[in-house]
Protein backbone atom coordinates (compact mmCIF):
# COMPACT_ATOMS: atom_id res chain seq x y z
CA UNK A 1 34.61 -20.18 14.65
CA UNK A 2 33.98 -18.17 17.69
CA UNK A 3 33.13 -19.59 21.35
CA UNK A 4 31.57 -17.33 24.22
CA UNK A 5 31.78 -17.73 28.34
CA UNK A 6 29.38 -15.39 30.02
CA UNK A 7 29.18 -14.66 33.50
CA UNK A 8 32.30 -16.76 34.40
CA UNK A 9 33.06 -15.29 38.27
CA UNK A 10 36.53 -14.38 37.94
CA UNK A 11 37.44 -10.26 37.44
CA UNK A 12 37.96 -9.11 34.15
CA UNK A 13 41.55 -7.99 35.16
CA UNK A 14 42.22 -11.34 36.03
CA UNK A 15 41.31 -13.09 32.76
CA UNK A 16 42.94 -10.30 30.75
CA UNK A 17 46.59 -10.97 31.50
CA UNK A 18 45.85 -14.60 30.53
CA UNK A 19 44.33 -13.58 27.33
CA UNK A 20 47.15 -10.61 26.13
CA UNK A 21 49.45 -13.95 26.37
CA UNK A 22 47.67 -16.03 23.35
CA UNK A 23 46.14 -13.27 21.28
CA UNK A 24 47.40 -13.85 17.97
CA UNK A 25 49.28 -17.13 18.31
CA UNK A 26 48.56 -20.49 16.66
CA UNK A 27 46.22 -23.01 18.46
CA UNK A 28 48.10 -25.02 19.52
CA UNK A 29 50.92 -22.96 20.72
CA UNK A 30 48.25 -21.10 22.28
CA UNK A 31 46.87 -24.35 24.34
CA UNK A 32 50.80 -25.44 25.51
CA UNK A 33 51.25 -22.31 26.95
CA UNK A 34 48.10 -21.93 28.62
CA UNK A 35 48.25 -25.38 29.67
CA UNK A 36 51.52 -24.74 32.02
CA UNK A 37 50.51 -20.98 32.87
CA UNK A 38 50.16 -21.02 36.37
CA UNK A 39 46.74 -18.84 36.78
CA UNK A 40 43.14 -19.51 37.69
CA UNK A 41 42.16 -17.97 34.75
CA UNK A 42 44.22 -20.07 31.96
CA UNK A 43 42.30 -22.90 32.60
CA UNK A 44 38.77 -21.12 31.81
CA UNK A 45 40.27 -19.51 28.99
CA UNK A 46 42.05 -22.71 27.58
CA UNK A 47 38.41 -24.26 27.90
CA UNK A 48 36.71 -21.50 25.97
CA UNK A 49 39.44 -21.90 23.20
CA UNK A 50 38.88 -25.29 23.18
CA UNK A 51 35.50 -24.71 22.30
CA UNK A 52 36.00 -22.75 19.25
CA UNK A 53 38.27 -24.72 17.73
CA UNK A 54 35.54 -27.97 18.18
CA UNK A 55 33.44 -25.39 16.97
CA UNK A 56 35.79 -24.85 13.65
CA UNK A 57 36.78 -28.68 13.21
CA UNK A 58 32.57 -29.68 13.36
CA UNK A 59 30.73 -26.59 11.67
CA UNK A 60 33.73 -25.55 8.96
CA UNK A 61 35.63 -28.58 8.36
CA UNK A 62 38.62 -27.06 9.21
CA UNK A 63 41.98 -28.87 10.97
CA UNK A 64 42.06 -27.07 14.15
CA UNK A 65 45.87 -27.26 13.82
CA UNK A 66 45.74 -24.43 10.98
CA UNK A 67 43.92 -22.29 13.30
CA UNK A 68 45.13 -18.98 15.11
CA UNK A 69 43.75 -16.74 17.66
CA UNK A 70 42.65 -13.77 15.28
CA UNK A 71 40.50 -12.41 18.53
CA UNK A 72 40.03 -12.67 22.27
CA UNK A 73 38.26 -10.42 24.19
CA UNK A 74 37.48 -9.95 28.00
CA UNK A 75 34.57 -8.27 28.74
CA UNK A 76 33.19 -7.31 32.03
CA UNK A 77 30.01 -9.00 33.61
CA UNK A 78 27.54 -7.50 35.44
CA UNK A 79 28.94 -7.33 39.11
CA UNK A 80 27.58 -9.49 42.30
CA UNK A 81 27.36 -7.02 45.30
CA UNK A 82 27.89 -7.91 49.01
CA UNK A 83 28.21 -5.73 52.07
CA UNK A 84 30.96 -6.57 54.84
CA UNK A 85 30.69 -5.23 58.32
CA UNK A 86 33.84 -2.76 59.14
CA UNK A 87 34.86 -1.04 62.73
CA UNK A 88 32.19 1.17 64.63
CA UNK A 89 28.86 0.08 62.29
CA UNK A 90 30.29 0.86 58.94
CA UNK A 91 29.68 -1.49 56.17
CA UNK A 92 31.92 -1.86 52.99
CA UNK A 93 30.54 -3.07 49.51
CA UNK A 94 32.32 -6.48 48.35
CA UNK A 95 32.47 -5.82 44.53
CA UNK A 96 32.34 -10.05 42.95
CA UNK A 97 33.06 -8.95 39.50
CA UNK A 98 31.67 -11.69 36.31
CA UNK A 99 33.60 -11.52 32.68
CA UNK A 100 32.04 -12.21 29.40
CA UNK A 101 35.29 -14.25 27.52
CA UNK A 102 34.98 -14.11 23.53
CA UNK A 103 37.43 -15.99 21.16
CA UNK A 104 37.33 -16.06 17.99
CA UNK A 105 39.79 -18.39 16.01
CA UNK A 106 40.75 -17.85 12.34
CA UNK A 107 42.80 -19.96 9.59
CA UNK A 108 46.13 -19.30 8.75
CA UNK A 109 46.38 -17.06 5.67
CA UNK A 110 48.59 -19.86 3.85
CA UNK A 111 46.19 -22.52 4.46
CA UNK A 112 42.95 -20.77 2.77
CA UNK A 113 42.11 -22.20 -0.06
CA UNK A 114 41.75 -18.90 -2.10
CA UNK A 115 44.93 -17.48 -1.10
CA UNK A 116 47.01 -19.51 -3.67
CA UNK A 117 44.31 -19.14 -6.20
CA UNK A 118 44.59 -16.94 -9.23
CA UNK A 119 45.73 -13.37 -7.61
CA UNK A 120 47.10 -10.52 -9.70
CA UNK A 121 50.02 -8.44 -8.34
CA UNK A 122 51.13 -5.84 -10.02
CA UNK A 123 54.02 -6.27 -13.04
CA UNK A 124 52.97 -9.61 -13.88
CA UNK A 125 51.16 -8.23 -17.13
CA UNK A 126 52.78 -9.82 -20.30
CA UNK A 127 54.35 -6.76 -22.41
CA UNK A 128 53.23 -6.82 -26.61
């Protein structure tokens, strides 16, 4: 239930503020809010959670309205380097950063099917 963007050309930074904001949440609360956040970066990040929740639903079976965000991670890309001319002959390096975006969704602990099976907690032992 995972889903991977690589090399997307937006700065780590960037894509991190977006992601802090759904870690952890339900999918679709996740998708609402990154549907009407206002940043470049929610809409490549909505995509890639998108993707591992059709990636849940068609490999697992699972009703992507049971899922959560259990982990999102930004990681940084190799970087793209250009050179900009500056005042008398200098030259500055242009740093175009890439991010690797990794999200992994998970089921609800309520909706598992061995979570209501037979668990022992302690003081439930009959007494003789």
């Amino acid at each position: 239930m995972r889903a991977v963007a690589k090399y997307v050309r937006i700065a780590p930074r960037k894509v991190r503020l977006v992601a802090n904001a759904v870690r952890g949440k339900g999918f679709p609360q996740a998708i609402a809010e990154l549907q009407f956040t206002n940043k470049r970066a929610a809409e490549i990040v909505g995509g890639v959670v998108n993707s591992a929740a059709a990636n849940a639903e068609n490999n697992n079976d699972l009703d992507p309205d049971d899922l959560f965000v259990r982990e999102i991670r930004v990681d940084e890309g190799p970087t793209i380097k250009r050179y900009r001319a500056r005042a008398m002959g200098r030259a500055t390096m242009i740093r175009k950063r890439t991010s690797h975006i990794t999200v992994e969704l998970g089921a609800s602990p309520g909706t598992m099917a061995f979570a209501s099976a037979n668990v022992d907690t302690p003081g439930d032992e009959e007494e003789e």
